[in-house]
N, C-alpha and C. Protein backbone atom coordinates (compact mmCIF):
# COMPACT_ATOMS: atom_id res chain seq x y z
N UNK A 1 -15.06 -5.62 5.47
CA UNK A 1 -14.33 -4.79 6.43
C UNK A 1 -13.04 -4.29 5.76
N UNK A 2 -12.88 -2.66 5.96
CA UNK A 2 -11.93 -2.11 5.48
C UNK A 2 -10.17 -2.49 6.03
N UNK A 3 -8.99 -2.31 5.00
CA UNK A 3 -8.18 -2.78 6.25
C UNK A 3 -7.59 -1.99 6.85
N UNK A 4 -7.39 -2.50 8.15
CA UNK A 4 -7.29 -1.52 9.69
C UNK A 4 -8.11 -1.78 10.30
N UNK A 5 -9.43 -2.40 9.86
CA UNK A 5 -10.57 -2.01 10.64
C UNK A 5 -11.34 -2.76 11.67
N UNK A 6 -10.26 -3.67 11.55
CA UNK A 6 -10.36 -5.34 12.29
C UNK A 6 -10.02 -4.96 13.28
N UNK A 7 -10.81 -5.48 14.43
CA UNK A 7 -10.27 -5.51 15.91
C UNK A 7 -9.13 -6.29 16.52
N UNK A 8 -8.66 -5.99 17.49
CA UNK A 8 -7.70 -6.28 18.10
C UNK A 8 -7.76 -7.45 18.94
N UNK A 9 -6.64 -8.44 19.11
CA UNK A 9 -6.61 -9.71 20.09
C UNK A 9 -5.99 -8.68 21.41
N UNK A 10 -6.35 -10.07 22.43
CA UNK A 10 -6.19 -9.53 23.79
C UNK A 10 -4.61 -9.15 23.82
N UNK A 11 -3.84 -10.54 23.17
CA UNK A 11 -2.18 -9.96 23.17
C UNK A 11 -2.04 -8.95 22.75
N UNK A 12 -2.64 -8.54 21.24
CA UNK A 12 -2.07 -7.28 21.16
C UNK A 12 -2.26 -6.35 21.78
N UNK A 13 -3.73 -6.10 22.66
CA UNK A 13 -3.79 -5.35 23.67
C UNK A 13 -3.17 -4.87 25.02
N UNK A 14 -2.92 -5.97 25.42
CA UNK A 14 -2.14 -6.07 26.66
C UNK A 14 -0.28 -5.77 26.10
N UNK A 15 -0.26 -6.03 24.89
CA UNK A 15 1.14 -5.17 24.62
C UNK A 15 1.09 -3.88 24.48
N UNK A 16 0.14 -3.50 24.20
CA UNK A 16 -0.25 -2.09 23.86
C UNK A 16 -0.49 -1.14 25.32
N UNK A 17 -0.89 -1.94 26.08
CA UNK A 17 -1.45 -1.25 27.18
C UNK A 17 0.04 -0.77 28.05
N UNK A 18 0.55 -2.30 28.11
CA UNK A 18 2.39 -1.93 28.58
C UNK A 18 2.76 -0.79 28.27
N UNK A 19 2.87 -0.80 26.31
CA UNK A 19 3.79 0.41 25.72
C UNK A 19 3.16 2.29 25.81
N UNK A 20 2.07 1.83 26.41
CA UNK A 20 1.17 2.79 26.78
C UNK A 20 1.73 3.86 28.65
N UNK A 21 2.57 3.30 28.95
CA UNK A 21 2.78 3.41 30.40
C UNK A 21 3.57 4.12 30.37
N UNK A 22 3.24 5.73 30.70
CA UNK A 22 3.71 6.76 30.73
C UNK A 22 4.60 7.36 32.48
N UNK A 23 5.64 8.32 32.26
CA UNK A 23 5.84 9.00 33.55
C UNK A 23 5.31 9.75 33.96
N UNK A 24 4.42 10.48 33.26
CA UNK A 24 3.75 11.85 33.79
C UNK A 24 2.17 11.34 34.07
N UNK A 25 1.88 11.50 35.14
CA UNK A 25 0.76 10.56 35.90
C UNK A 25 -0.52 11.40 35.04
N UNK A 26 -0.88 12.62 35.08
CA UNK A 26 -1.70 12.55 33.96
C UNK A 26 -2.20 12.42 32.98
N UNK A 27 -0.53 11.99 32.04
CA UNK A 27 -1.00 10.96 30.77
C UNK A 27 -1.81 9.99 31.07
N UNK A 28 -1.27 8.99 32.35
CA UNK A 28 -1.64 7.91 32.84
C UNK A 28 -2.72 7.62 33.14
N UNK A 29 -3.49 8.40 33.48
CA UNK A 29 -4.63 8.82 34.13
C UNK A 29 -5.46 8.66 32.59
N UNK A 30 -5.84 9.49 31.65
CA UNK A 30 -5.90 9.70 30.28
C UNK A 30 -6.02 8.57 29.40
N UNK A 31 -4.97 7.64 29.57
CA UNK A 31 -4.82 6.59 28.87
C UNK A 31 -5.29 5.65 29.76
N UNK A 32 -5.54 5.55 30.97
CA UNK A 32 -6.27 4.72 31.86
C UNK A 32 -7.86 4.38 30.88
N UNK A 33 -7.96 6.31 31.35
CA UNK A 33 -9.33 6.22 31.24
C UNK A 33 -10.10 6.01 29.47
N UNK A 34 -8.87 5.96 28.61
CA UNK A 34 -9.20 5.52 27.14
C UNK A 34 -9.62 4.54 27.04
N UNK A 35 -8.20 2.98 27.93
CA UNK A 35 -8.41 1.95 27.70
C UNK A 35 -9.98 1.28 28.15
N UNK A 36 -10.24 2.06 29.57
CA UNK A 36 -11.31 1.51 30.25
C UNK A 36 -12.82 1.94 29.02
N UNK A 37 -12.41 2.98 28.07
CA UNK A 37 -14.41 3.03 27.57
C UNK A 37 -13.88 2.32 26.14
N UNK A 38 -12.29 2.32 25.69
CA UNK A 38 -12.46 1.56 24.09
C UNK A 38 -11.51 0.36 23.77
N UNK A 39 -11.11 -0.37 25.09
CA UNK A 39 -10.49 -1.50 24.89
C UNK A 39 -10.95 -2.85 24.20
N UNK A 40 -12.16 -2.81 24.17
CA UNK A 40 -12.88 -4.00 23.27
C UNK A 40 -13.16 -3.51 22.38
N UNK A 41 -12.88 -2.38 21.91
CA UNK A 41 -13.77 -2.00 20.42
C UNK A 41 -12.17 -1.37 19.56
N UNK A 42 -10.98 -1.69 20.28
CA UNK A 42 -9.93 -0.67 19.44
C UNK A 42 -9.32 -1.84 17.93
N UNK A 43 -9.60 -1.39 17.27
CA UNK A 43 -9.13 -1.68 15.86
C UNK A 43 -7.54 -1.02 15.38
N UNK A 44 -6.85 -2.14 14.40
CA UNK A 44 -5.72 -2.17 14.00
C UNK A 44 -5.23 -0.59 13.54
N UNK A 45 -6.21 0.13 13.00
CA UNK A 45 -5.87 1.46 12.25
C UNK A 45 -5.53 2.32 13.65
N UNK A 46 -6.63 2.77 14.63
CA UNK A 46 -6.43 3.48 16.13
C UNK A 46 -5.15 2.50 16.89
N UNK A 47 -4.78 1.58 16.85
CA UNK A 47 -3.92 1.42 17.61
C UNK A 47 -2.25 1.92 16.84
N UNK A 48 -2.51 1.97 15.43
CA UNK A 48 -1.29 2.07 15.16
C UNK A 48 -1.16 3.97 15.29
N UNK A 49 -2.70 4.76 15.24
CA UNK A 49 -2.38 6.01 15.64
C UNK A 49 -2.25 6.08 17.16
N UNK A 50 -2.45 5.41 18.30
CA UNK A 50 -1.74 5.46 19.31
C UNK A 50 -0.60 5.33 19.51
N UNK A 51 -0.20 4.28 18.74
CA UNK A 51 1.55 4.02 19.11
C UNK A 51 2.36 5.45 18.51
N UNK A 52 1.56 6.29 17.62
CA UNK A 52 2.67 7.36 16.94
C UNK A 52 2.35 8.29 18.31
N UNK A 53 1.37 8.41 18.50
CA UNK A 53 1.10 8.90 20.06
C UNK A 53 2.19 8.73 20.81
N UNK A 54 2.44 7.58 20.93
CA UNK A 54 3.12 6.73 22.24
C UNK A 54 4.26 7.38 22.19
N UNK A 55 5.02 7.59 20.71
CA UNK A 55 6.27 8.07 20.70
C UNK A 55 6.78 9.46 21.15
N UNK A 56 5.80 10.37 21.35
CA UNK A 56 5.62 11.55 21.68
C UNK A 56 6.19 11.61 23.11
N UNK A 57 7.20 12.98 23.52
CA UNK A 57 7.56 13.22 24.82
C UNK A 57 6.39 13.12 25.69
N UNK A 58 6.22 12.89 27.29
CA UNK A 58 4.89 13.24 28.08
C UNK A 58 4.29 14.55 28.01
N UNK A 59 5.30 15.70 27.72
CA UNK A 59 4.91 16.85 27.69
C UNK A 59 3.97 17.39 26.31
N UNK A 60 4.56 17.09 25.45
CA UNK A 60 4.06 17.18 24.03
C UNK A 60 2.35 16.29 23.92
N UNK A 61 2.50 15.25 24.66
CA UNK A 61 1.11 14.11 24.73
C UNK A 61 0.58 14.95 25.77
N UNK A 62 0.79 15.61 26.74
CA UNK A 62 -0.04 16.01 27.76
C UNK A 62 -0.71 17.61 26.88
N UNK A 63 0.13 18.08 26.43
CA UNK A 63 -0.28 19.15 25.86
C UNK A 63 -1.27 18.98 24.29
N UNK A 64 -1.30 17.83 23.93
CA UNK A 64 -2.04 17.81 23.08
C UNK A 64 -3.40 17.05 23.63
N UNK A 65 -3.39 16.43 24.71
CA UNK A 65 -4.80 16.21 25.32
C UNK A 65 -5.13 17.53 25.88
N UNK A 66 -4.52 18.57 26.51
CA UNK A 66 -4.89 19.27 27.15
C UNK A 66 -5.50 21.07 25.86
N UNK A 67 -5.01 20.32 24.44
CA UNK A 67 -5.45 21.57 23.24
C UNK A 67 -4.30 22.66 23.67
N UNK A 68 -3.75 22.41 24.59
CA UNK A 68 -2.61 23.61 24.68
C UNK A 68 -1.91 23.79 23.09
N UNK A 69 -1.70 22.99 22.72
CA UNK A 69 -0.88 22.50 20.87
C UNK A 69 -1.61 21.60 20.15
N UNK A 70 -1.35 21.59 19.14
CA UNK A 70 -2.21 21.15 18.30
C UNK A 70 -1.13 19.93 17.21
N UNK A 71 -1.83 18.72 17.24
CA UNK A 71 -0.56 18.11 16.31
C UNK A 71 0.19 18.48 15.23
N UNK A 72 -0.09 19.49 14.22
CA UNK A 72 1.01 20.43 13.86
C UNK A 72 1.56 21.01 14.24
N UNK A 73 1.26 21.28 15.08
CA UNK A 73 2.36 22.60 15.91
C UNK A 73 3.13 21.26 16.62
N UNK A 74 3.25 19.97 17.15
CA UNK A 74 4.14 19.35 17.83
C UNK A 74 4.67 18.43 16.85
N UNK A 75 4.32 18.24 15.69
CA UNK A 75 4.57 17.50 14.95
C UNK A 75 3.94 17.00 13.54
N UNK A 76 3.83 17.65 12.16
CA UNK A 76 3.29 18.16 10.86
C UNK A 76 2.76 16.33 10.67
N UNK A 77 4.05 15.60 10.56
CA UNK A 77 3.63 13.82 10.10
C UNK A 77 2.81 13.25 10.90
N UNK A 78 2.60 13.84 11.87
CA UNK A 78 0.99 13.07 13.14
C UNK A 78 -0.25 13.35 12.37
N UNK A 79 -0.52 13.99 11.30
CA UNK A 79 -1.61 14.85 11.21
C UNK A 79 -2.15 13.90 9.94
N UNK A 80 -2.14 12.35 10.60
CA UNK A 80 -3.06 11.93 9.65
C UNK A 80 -4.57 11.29 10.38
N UNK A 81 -5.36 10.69 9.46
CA UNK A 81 -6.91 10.01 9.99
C UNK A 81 -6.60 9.67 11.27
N UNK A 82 -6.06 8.38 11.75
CA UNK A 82 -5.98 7.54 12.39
C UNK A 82 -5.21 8.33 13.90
N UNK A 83 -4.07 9.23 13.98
CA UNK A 83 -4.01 10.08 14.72
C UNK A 83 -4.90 10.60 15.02
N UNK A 84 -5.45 11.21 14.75
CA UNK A 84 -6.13 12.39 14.73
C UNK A 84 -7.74 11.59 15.42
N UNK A 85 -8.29 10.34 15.46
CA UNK A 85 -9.07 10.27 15.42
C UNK A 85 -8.94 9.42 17.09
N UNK A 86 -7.69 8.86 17.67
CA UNK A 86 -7.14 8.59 18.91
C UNK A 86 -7.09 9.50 19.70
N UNK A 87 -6.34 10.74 19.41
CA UNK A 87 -6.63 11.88 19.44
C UNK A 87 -7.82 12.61 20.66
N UNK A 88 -8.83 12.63 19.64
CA UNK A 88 -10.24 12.71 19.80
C UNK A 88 -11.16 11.82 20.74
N UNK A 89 -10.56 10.74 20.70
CA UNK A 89 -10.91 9.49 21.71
C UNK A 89 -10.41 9.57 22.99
N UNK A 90 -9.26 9.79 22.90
CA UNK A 90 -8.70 10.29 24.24
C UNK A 90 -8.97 11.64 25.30
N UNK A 91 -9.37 12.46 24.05
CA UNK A 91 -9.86 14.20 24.70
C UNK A 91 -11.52 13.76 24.90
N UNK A 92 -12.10 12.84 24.57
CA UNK A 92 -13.16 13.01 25.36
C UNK A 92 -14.04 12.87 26.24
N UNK A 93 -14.84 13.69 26.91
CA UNK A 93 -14.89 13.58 28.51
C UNK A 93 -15.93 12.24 29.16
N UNK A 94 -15.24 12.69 30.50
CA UNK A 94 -16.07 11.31 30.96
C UNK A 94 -17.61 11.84 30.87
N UNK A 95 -18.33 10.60 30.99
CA UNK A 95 -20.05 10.52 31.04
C UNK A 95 -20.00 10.52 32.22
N UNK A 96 -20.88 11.63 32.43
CA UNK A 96 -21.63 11.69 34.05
C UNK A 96 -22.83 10.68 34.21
N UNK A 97 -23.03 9.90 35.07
CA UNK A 97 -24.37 9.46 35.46
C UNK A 97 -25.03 10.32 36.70
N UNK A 98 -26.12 10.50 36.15
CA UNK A 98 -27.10 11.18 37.57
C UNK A 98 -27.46 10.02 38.77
């Protein structure tokens, strides 16, 4: 196993989930719905591109889930793997069941 690629303990999760707790209720919503499909599977590398996430105004994070901006345009040093791939995890949509 590559490193980063190790999964996460529950502490670090549940610290993560805290520092995750946004004002703008549709981040909230967003990051709800991240934790709920990849909380047992999030590894050391995605959590540390969430936390650069984390640092981001609500507006800037809402606008980059929403593709309004693009992480260069809000910020050139976000624009690595591990961003970029939280990112992607977060923009994608829920599964419908019939």
């Amino acid at each position: 196993m590559a490193a980063g690629d190790e999964l996460i303990d529950e502490r670090v999760l549940s610290k993560l989930r805290w520092r995750c707790r946004r004002g703008l209720l549709e981040n909230d919503i967003f990051i709800e719905r991240f934790f709920n499909r990849f909380a047992t599977t999030l590894t050391v590398k995605q959590v540390q591109g969430l936390n650069a996430l984390m640092d981001l105004s609500d507006a800037d994070l809402l606008d980059l889930h929403l593709g309004r901006k693009t992480l260069a345009q809000v910020d050139a040093n976000l624009v690595q793997d591990e961003v970029c791939e939280v990112l992607e995890m977060l923009k994608q949509p829920l599964e419908r069941s019939l």
